[in-house]
C-alpha atoms as a PDB file:
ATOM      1  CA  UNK A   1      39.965 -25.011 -83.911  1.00  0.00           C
ATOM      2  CA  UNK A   2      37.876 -23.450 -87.079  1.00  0.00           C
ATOM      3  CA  UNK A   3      39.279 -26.138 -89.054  1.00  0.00           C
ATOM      4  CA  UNK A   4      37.905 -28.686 -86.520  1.00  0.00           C
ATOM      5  CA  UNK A   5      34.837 -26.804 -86.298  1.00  0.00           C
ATOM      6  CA  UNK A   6      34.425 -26.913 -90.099  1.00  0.00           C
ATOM      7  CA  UNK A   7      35.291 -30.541 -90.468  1.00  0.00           C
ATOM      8  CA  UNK A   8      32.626 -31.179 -88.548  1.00  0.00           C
ATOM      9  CA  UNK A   9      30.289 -29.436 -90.082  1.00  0.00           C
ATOM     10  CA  UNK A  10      31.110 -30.193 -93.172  1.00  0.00           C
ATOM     11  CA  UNK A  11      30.078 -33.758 -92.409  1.00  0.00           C
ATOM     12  CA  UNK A  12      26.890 -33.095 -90.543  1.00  0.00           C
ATOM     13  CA  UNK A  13      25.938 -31.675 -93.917  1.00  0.00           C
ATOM     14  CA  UNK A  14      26.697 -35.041 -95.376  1.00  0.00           C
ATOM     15  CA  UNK A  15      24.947 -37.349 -93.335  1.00  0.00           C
ATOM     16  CA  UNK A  16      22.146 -34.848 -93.420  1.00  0.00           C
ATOM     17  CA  UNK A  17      22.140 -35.252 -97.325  1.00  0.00           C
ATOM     18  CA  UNK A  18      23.435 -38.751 -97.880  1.00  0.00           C
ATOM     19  CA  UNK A  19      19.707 -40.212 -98.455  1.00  0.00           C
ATOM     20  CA  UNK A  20      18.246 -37.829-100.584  1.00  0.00           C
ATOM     21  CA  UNK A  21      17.128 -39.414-103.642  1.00  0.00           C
ATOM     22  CA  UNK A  22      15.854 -42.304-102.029  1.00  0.00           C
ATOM     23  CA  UNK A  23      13.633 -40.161 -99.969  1.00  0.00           C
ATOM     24  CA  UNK A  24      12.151 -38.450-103.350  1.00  0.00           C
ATOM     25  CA  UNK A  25      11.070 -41.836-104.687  1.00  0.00           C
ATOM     26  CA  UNK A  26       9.370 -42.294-101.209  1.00  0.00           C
ATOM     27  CA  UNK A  27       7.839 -39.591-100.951  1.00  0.00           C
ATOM     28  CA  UNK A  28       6.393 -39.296-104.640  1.00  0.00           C
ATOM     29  CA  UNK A  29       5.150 -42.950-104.175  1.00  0.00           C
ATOM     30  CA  UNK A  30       3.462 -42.292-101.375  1.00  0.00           C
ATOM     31  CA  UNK A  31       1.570 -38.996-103.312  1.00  0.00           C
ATOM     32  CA  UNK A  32       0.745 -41.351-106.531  1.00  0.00           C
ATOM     33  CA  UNK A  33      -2.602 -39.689-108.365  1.00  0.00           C
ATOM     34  CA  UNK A  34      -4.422 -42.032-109.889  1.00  0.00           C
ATOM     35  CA  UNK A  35      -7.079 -41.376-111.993  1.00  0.00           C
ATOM     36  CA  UNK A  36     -10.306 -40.859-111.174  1.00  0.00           C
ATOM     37  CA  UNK A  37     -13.378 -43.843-112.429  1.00  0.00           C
ATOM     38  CA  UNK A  38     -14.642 -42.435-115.637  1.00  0.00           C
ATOM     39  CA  UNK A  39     -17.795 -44.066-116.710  1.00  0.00           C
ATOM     40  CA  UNK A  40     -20.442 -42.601-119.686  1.00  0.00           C
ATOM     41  CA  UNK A  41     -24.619 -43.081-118.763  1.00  0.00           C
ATOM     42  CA  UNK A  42     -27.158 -42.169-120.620  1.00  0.00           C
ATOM     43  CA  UNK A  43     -29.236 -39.807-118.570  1.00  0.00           C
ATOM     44  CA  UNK A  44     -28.784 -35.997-118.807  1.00  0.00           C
ATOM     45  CA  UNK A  45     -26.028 -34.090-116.774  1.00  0.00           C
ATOM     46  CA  UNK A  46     -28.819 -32.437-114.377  1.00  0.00           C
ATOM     47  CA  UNK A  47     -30.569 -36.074-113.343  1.00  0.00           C
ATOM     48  CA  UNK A  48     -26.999 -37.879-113.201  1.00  0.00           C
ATOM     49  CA  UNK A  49     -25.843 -35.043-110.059  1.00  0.00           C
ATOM     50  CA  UNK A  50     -29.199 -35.064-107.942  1.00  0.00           C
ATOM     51  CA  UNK A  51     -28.700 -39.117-108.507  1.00  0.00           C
ATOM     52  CA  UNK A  52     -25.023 -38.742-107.328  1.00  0.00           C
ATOM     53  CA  UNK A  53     -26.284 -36.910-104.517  1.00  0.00           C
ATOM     54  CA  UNK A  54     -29.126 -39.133-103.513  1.00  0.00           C
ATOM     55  CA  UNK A  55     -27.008 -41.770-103.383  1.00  0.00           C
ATOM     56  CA  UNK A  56     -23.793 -40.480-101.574  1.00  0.00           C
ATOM     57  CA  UNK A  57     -26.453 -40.042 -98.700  1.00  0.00           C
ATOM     58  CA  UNK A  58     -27.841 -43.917 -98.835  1.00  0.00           C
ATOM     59  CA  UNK A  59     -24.341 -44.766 -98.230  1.00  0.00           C
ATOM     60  CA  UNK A  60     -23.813 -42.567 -95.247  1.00  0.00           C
ATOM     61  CA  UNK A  61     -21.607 -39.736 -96.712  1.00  0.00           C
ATOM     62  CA  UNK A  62     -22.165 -36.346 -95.971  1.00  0.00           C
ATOM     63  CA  UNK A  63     -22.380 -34.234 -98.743  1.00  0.00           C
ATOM     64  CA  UNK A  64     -20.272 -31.673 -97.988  1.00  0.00           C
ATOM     65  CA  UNK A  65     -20.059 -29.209-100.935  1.00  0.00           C
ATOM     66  CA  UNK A  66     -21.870 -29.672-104.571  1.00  0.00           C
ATOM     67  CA  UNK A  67     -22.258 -27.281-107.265  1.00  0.00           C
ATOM     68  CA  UNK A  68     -24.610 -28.248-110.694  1.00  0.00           C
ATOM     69  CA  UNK A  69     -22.504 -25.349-112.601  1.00  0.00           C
ATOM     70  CA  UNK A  70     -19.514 -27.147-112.168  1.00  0.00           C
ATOM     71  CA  UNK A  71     -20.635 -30.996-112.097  1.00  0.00           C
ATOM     72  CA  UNK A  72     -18.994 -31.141-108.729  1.00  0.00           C
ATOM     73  CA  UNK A  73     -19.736 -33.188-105.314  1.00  0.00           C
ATOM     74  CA  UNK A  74     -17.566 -33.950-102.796  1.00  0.00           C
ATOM     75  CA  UNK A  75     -18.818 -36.207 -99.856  1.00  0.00           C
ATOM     76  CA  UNK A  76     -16.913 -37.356 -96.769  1.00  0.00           C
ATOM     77  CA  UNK A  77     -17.879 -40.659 -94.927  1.00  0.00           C
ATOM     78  CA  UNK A  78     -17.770 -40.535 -90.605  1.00  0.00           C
ATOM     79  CA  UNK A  79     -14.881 -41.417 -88.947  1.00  0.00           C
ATOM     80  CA  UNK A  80     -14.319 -45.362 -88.193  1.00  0.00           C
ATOM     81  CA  UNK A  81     -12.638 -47.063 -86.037  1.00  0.00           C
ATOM     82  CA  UNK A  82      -9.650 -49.735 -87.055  1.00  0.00           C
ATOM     83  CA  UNK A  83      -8.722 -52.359 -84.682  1.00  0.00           C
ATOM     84  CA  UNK A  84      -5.438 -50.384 -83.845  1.00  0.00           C
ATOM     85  CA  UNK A  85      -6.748 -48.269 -80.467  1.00  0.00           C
ATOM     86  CA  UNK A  86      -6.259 -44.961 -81.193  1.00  0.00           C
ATOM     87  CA  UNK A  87      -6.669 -44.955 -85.515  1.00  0.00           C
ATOM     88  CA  UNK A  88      -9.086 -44.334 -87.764  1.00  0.00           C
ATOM     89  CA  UNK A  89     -10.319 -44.113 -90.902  1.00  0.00           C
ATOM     90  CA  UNK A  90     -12.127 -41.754 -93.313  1.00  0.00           C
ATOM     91  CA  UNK A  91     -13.336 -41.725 -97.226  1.00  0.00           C
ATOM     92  CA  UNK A  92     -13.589 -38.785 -99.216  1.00  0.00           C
ATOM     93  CA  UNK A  93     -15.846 -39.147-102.198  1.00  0.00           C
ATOM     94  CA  UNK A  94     -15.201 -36.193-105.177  1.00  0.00           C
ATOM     95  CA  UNK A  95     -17.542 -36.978-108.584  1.00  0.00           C
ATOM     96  CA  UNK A  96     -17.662 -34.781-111.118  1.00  0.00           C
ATOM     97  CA  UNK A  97     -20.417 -34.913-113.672  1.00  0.00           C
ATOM     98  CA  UNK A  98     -20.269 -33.438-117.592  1.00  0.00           C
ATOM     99  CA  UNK A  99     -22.415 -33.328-120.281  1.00  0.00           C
ATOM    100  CA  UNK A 100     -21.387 -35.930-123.082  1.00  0.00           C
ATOM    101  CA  UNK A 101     -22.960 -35.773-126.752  1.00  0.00           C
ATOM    102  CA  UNK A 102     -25.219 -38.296-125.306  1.00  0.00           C
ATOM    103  CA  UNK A 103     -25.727 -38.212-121.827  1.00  0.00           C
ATOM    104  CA  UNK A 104     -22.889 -37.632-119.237  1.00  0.00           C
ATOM    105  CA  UNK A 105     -19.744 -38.373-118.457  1.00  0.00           C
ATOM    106  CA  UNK A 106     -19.401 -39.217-114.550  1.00  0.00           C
ATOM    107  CA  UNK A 107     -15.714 -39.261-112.968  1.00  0.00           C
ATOM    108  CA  UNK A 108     -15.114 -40.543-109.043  1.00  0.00           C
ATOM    109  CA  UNK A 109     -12.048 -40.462-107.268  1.00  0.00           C
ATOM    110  CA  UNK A 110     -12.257 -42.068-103.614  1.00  0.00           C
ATOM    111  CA  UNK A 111      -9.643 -40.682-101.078  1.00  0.00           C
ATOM    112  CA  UNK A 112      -9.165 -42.554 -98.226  1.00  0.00           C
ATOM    113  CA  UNK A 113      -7.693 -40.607 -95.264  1.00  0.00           C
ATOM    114  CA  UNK A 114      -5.988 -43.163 -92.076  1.00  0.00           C
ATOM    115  CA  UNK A 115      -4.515 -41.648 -89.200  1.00  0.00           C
ATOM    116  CA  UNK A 116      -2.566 -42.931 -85.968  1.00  0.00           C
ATOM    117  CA  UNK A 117      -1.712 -46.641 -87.339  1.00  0.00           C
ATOM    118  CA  UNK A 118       1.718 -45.720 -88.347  1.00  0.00           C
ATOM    119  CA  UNK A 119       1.380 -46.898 -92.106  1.00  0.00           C
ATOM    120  CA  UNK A 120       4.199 -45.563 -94.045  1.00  0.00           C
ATOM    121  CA  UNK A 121       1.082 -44.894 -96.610  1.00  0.00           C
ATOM    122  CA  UNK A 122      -0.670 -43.128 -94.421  1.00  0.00           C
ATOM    123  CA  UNK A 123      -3.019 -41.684 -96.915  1.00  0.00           C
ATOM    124  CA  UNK A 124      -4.475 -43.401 -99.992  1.00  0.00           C
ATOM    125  CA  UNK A 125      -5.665 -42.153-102.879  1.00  0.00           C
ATOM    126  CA  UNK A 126      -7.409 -44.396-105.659  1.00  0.00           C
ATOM    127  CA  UNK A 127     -10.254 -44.635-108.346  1.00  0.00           C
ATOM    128  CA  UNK A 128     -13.260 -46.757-107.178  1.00  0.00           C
ATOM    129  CA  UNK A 129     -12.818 -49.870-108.672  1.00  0.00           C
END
């Protein structure tokens, strides 16, 4: 009966396992980090984040934590509907701003965040391009 019992078990814990290094190239695909849009401008660090600020806001973002120590903004855009009922969409915006010899140095990564259509990439993370 332990034999039996063991048997059994023993091959639960295979089928359990049997996929597992097929899953680990799925998953890591589906957490890719790109890089972020690097791009040098002229102006000084100081103008280049109020500007980055400014102009999150035109485009609807809400500006939801900045710090001019740091170079940092991060921005999120409302929640939008797809045409799947029941999904939606959002974009995180992160720039970060240095000083360069001359001017800045401006990096932006856009996240974009999908929930409830079932997309095996669910959440998307990419460079503005």
């Amino acid at each position: 009966m332990r034999a039996l019992a063991a048997l059994c078990l023993l091959a639960g814990l295979g089928l359990l396992f049997a996929g597992c290094e097929s899953v680990s190239e799925r998953v890591a695909d589906r957490f890719k980090n790109d890089p972020p849009q690097t791009k040098r401008v002229a102006s000084g660090k100081k103008v280049v984040f109020y500007a980055a600020q400014k102009a999150l806001k035109r485009m609807g973002f809400e500006v939801t934590r900045s710090a001019l120590a740091q170079g940092s903004v991060n921005a999120r855009s409302s929640i939008r509907d797809t045409a799947i009922f029941g999904a939606g969409r959002q974009f995180l915006l992160e720039v970060q701003v240095s000083a360069a010899d001359t001017g800045s140095i401006v990096r932006v990564k856009l996240i974009e965040l999908r929930e409830g259509d079932l997309n095996p990439n669910a959440e998307v993370e990419t460079g503005i391009k």
